[in-house]
Structures are given as structure tokens and as C-alpha cells.
PDB file of N, CA and C in Angstrom:
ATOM      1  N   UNK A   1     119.256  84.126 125.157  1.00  0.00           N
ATOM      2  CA  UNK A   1     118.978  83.132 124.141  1.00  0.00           C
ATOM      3  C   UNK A   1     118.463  83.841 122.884  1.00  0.00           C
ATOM      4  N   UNK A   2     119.132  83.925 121.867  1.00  0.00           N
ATOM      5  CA  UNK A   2     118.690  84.481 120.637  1.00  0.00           C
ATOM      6  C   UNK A   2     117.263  83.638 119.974  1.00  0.00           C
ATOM      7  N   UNK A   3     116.118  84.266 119.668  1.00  0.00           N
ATOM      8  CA  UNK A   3     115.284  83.663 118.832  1.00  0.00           C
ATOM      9  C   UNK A   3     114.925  83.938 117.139  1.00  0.00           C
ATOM     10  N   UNK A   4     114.620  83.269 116.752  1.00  0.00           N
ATOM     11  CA  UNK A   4     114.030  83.235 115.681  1.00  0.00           C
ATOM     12  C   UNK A   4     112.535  83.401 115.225  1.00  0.00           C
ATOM     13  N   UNK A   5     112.174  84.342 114.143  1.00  0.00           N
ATOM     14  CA  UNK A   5     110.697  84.403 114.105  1.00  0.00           C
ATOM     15  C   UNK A   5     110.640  84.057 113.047  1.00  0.00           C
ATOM     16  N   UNK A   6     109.383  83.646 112.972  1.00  0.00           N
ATOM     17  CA  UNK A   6     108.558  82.992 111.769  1.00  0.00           C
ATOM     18  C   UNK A   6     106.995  83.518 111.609  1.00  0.00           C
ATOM     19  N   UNK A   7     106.919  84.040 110.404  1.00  0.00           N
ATOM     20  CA  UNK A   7     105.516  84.440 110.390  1.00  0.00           C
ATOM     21  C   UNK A   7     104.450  83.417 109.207  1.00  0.00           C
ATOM     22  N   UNK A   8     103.290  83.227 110.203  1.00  0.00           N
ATOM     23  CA  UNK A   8     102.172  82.106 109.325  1.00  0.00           C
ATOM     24  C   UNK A   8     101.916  83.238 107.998  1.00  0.00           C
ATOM     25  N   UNK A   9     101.130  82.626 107.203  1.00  0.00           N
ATOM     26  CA  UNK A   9     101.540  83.013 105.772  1.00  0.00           C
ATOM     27  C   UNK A   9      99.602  83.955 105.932  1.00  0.00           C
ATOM     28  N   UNK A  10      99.061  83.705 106.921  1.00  0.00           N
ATOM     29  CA  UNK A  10      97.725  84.625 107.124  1.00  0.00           C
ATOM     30  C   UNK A  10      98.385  85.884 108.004  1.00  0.00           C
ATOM     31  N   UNK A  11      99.493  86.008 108.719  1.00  0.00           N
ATOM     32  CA  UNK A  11     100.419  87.349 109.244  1.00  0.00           C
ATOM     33  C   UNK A  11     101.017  88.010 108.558  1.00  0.00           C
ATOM     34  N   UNK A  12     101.436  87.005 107.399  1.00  0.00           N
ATOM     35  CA  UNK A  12     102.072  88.035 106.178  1.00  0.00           C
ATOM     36  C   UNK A  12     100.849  88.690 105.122  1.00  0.00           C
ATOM     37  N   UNK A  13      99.739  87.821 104.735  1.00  0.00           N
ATOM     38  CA  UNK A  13      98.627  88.295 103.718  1.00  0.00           C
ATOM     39  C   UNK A  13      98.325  89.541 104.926  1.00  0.00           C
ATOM     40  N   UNK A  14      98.094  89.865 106.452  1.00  0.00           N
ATOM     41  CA  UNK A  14      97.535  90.906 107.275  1.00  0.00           C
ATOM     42  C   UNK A  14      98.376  91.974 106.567  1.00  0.00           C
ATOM     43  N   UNK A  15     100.276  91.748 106.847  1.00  0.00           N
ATOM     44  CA  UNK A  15     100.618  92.673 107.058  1.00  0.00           C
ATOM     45  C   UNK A  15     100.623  93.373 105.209  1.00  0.00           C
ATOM     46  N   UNK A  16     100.350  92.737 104.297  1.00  0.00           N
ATOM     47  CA  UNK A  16     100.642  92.967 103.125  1.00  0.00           C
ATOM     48  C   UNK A  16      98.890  93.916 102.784  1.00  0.00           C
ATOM     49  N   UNK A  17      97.982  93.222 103.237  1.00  0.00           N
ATOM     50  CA  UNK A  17      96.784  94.335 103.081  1.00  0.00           C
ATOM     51  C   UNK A  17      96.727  95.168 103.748  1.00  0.00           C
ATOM     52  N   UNK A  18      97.029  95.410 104.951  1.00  0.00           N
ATOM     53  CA  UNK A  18      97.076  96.283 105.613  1.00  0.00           C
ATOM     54  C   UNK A  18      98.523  97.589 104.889  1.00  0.00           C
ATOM     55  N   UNK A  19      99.448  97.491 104.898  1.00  0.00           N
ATOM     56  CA  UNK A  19     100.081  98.414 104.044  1.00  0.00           C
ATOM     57  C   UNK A  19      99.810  98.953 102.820  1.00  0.00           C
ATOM     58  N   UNK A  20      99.172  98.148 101.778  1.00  0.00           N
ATOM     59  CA  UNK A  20      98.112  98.318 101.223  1.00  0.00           C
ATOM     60  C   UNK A  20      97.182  99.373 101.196  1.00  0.00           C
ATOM     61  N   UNK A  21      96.594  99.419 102.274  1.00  0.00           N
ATOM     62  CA  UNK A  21      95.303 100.065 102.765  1.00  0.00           C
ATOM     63  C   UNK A  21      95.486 101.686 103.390  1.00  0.00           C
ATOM     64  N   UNK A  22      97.158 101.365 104.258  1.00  0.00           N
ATOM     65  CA  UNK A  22      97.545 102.915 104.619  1.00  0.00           C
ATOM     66  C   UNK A  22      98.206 102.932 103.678  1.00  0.00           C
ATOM     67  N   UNK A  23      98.439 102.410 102.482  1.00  0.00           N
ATOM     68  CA  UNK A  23      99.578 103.708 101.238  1.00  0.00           C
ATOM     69  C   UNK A  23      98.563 104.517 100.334  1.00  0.00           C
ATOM     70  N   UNK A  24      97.300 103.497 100.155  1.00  0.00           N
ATOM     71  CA  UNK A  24      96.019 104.331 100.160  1.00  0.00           C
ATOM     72  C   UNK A  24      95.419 105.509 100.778  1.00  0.00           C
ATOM     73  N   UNK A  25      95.837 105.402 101.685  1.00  0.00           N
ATOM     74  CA  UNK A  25      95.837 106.668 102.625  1.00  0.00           C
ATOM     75  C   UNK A  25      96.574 107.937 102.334  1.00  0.00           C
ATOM     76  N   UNK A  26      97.650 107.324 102.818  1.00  0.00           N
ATOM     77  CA  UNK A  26      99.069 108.315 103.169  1.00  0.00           C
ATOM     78  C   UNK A  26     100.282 107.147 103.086  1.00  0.00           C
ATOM     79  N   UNK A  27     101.415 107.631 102.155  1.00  0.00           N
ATOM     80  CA  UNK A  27     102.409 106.999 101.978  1.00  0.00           C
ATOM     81  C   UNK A  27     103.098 106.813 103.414  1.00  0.00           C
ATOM     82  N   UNK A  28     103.438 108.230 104.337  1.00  0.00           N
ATOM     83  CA  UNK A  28     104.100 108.289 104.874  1.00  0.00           C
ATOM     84  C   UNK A  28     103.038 107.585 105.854  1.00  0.00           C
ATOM     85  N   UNK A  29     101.734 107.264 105.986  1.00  0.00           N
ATOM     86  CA  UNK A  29     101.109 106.712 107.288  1.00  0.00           C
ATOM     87  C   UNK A  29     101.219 105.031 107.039  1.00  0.00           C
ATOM     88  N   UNK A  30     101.456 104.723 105.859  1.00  0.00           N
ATOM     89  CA  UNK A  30     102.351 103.103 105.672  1.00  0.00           C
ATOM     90  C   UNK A  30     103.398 103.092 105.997  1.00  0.00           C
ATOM     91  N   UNK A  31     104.063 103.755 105.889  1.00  0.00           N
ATOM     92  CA  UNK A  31     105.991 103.607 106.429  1.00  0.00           C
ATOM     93  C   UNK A  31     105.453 104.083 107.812  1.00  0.00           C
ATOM     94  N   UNK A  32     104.892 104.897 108.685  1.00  0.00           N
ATOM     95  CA  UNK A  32     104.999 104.693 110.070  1.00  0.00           C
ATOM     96  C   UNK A  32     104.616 103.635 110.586  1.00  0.00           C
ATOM     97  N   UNK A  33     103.265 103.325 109.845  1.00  0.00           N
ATOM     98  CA  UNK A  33     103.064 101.814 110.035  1.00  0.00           C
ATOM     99  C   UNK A  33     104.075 100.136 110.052  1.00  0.00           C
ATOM    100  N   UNK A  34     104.772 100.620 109.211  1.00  0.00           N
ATOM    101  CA  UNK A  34     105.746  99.358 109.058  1.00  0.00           C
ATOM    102  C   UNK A  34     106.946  99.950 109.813  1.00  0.00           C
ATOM    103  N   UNK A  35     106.664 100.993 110.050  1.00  0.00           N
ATOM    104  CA  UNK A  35     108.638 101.478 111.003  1.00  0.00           C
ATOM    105  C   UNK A  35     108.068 100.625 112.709  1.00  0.00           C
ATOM    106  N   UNK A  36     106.610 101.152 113.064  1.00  0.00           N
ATOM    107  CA  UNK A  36     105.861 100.830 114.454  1.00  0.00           C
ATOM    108  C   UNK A  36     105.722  99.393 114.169  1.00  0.00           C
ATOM    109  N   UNK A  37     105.477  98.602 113.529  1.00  0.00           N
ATOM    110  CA  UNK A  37     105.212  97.024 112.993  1.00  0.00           C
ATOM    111  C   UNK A  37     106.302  96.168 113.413  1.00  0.00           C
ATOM    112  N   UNK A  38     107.831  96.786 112.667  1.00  0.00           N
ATOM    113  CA  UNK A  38     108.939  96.091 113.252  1.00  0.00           C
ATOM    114  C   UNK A  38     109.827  96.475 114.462  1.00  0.00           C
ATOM    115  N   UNK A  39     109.648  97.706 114.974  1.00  0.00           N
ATOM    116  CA  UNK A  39     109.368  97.934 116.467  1.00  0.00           C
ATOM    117  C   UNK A  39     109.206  96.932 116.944  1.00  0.00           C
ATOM    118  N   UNK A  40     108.092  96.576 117.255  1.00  0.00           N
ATOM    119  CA  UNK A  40     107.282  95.722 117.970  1.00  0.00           C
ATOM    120  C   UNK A  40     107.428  94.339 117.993  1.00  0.00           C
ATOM    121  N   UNK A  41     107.886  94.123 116.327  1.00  0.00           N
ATOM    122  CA  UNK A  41     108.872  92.329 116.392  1.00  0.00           C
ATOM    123  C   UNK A  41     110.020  92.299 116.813  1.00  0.00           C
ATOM    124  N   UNK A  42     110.723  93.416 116.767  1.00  0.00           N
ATOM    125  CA  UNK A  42     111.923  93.347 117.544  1.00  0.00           C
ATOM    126  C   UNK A  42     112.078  93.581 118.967  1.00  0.00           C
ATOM    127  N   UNK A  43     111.329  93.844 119.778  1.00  0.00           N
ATOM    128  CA  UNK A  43     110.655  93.836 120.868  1.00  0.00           C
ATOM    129  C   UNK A  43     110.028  92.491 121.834  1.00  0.00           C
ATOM    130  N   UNK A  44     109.800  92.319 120.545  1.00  0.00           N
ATOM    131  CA  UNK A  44     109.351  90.227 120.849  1.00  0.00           C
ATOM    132  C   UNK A  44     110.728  89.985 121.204  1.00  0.00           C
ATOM    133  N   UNK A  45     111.533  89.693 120.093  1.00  0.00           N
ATOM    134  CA  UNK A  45     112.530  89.150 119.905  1.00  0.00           C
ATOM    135  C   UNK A  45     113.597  89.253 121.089  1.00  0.00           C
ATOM    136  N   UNK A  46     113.573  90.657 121.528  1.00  0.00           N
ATOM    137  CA  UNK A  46     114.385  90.674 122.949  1.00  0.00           C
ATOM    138  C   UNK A  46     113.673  90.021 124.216  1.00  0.00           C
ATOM    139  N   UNK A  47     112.595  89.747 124.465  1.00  0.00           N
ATOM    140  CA  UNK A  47     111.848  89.297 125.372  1.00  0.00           C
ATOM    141  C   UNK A  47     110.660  88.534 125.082  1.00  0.00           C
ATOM    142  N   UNK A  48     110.632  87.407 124.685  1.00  0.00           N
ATOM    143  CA  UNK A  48     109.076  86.855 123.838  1.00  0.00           C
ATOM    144  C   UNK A  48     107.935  86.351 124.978  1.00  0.00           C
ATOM    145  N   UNK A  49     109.008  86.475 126.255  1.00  0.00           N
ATOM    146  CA  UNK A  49     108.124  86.277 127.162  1.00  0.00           C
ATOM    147  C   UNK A  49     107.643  87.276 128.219  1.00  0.00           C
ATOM    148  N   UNK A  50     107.877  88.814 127.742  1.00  0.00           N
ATOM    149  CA  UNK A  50     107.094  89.900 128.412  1.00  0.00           C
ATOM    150  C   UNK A  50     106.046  89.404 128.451  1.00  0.00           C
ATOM    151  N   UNK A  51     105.112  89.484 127.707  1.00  0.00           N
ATOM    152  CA  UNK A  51     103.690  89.876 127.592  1.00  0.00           C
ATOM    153  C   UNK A  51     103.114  87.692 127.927  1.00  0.00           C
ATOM    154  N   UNK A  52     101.509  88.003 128.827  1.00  0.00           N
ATOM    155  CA  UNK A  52     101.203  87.089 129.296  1.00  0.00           C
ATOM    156  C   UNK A  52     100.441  85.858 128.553  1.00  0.00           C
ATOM    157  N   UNK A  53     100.203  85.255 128.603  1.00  0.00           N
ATOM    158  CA  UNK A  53      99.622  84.201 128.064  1.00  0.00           C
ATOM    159  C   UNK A  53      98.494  84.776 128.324  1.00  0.00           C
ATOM    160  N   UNK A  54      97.727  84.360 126.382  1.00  0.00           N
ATOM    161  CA  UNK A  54      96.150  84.751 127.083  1.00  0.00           C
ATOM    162  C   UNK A  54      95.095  84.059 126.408  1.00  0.00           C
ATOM    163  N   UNK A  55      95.520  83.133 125.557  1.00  0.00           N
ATOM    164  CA  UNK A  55      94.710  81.871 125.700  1.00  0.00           C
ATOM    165  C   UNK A  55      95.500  81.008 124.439  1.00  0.00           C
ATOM    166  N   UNK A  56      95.457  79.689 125.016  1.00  0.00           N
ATOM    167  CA  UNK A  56      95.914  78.218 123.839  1.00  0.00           C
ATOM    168  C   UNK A  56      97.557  78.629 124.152  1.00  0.00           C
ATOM    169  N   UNK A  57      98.307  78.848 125.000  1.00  0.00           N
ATOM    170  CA  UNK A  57      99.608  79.567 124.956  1.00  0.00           C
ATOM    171  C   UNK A  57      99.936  80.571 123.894  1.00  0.00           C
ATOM    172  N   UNK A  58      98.793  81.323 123.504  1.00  0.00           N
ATOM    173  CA  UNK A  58      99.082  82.579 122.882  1.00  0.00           C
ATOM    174  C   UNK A  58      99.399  83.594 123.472  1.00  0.00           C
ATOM    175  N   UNK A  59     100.327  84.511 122.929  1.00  0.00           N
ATOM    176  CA  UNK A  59     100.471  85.885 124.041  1.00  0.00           C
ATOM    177  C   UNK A  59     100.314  86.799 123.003  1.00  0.00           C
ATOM    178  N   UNK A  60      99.880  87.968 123.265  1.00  0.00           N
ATOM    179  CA  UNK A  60      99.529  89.215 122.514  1.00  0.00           C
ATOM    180  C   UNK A  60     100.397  90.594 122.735  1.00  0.00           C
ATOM    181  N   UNK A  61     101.355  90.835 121.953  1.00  0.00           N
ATOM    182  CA  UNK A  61     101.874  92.437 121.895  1.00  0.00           C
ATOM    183  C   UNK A  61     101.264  93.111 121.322  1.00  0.00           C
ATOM    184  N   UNK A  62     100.701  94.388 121.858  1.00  0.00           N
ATOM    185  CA  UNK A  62      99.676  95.547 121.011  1.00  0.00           C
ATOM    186  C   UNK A  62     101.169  96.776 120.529  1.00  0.00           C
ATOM    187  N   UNK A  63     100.704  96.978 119.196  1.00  0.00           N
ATOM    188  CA  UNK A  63     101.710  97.939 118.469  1.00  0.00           C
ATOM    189  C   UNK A  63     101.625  99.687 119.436  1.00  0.00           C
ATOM    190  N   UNK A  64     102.562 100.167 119.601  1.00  0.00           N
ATOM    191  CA  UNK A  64     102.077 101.276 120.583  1.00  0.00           C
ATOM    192  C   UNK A  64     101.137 102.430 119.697  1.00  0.00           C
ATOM    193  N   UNK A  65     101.371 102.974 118.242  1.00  0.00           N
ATOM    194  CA  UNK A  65     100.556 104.047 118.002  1.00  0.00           C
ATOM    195  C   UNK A  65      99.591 103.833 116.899  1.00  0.00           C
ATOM    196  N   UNK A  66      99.319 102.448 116.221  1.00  0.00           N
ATOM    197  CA  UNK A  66      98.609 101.765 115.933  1.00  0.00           C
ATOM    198  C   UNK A  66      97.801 100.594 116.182  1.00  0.00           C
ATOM    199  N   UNK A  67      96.556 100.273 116.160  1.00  0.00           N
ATOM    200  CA  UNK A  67      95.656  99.803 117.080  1.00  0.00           C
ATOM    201  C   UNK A  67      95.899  98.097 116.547  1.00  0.00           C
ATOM    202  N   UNK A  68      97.019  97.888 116.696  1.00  0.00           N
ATOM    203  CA  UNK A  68      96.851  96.270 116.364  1.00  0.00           C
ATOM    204  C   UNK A  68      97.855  95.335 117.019  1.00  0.00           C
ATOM    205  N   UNK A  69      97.191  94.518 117.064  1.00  0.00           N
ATOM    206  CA  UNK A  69      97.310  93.254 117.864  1.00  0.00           C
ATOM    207  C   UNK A  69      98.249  91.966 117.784  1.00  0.00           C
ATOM    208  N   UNK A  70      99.988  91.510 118.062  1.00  0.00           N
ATOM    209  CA  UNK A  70     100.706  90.416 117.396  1.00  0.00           C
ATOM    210  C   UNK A  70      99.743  89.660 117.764  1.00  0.00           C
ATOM    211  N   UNK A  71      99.416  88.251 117.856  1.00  0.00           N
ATOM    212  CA  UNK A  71      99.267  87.045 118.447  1.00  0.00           C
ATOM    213  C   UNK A  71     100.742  85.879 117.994  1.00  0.00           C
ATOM    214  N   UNK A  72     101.518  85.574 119.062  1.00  0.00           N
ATOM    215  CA  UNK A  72     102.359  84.627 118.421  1.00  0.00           C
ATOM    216  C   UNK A  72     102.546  83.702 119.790  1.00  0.00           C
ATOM    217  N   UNK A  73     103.207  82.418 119.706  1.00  0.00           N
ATOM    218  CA  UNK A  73     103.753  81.677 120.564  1.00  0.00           C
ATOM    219  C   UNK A  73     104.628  81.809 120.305  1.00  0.00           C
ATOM    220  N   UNK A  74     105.125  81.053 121.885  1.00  0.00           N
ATOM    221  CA  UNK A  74     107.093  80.857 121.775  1.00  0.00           C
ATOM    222  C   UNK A  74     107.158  79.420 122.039  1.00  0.00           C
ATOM    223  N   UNK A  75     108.167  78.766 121.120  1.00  0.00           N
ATOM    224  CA  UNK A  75     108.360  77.493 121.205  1.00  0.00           C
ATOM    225  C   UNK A  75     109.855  77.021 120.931  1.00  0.00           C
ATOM    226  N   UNK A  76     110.755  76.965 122.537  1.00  0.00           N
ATOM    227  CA  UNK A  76     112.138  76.863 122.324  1.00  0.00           C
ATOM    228  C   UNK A  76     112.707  77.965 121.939  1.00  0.00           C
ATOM    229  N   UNK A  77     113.196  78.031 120.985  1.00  0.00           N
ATOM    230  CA  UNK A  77     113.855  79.145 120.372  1.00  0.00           C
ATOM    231  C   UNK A  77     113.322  79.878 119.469  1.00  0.00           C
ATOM    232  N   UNK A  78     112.056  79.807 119.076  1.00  0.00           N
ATOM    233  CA  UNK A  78     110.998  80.230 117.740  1.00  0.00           C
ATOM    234  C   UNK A  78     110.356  81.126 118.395  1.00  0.00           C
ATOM    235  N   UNK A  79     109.486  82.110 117.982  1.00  0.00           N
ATOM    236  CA  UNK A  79     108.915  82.613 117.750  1.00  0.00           C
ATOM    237  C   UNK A  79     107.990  82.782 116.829  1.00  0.00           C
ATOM    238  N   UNK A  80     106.484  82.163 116.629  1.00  0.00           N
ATOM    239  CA  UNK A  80     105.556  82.080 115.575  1.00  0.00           C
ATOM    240  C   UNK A  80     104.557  83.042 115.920  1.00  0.00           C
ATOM    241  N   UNK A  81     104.219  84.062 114.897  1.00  0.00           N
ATOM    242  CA  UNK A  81     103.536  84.880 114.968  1.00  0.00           C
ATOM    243  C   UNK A  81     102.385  84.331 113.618  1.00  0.00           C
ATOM    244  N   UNK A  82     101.216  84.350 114.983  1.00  0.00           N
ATOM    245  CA  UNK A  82     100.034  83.424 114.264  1.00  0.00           C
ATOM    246  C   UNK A  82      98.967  84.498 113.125  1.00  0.00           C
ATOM    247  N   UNK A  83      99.170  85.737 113.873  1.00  0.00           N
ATOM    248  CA  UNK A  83      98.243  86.624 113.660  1.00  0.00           C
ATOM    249  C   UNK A  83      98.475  88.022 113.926  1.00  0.00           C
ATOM    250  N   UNK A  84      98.233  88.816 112.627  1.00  0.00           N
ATOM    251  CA  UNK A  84      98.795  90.275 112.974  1.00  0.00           C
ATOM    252  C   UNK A  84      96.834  90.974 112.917  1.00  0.00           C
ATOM    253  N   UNK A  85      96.546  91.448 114.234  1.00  0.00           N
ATOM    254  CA  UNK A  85      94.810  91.778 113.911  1.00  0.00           C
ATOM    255  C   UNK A  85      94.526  93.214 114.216  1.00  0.00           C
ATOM    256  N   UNK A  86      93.828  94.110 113.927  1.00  0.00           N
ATOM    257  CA  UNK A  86      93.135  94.593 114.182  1.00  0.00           C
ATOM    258  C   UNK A  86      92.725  94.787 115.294  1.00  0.00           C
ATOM    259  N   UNK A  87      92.478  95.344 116.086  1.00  0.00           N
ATOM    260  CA  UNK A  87      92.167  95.409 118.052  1.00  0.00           C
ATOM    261  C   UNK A  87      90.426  94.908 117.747  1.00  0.00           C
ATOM    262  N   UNK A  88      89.929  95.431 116.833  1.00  0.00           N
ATOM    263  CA  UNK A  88      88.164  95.230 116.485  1.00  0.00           C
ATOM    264  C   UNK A  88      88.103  93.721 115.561  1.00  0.00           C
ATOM    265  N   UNK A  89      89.183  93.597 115.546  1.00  0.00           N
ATOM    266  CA  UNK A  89      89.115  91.553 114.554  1.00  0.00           C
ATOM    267  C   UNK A  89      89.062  91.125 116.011  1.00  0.00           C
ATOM    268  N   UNK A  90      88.193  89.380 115.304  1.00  0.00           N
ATOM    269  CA  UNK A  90      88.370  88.577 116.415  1.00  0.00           C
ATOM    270  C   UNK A  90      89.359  87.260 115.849  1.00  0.00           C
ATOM    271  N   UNK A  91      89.964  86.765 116.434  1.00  0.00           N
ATOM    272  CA  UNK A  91      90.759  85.597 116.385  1.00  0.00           C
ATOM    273  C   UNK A  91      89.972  84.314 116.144  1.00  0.00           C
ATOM    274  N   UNK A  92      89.713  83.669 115.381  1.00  0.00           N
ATOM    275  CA  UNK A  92      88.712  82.500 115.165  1.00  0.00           C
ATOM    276  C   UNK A  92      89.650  81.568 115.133  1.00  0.00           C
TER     277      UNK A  92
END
């Protein structure tokens, strides 16, 4: 079943400060960042139901060489990614 993702507009302000923050860094440690980022949505996308429910029917994919956290549901054919966090953010 092919899905579709959709990102809340507080997943896009994450992923937009956060790149931000590593081009501040290191150019090339923002582009690994965003090469490992969509990894990981495309990863959803083949399977949105690997990873377990872990609370409100949220499920969480952790990025493998950066410390952060998807939060998204699956609903039908969607994919909503609620929250791109930080492993040290909390989800409010």
C-alpha cells in the first residue's frame, strides 16, 4: 500500500531550525543531517508500521547517526509526522 506523508507545520519550523543550527556548525554536518533525516522518512514510508506504538497512537523512529526523534501516526494511507525532537525535548 503506497503512503503519503504529511508534515505538521511545528515538524517543518524543527526541521528548518535545526538545519539552521548545523550549517552553523558545519555545512557538510547539515547535509548529513538532511541526507540521515530523509533516510528515515523514507523508511517510514516503506513500513509505517515497524516501529511500536508508544503513546496516543504515536510511534517513534529514532534517526540512526543523529540523536532525534520522528513522532508521527498512521492513518489509512497517511502518514502525519507530528514532531521532529531532539532525544533531550519532551513532547508536550
Amino acid at each position: 500500500m503506497p503512503y503519503f506523508i504529511e508534515l505538521s507545520d511545528e515538524a517543518k519550523y524543527t526541521v528548518k531550525e535545526t538545519l539552521e543550527y548545523y550549517a552553523g556548525v558545519s555545512i557538510s554536518l547539515k547535509d548529513r543531517f538532511e541526507v540521515e533525516l530523509t533516510k528515515s522518512i523514507e523508511l517510514l514510508v516503506k513500513n509505517p508500521l515497524h516501529h511500536q506504538v508508544r503513546y496516543r497512537k504515536v510511534r517513534i523512529a529514532f534517526t540512526e547517526a543523529f540523536p532525534y526523534g520522528i513522532h508521527y501516526i498512521v492513518e489509512n494511507e497517511y502518514i502525519y509526522i507530528l514532531k521532529i525532537l531532539h532525544t533531550k525535548m519532551f513532547f508536550k
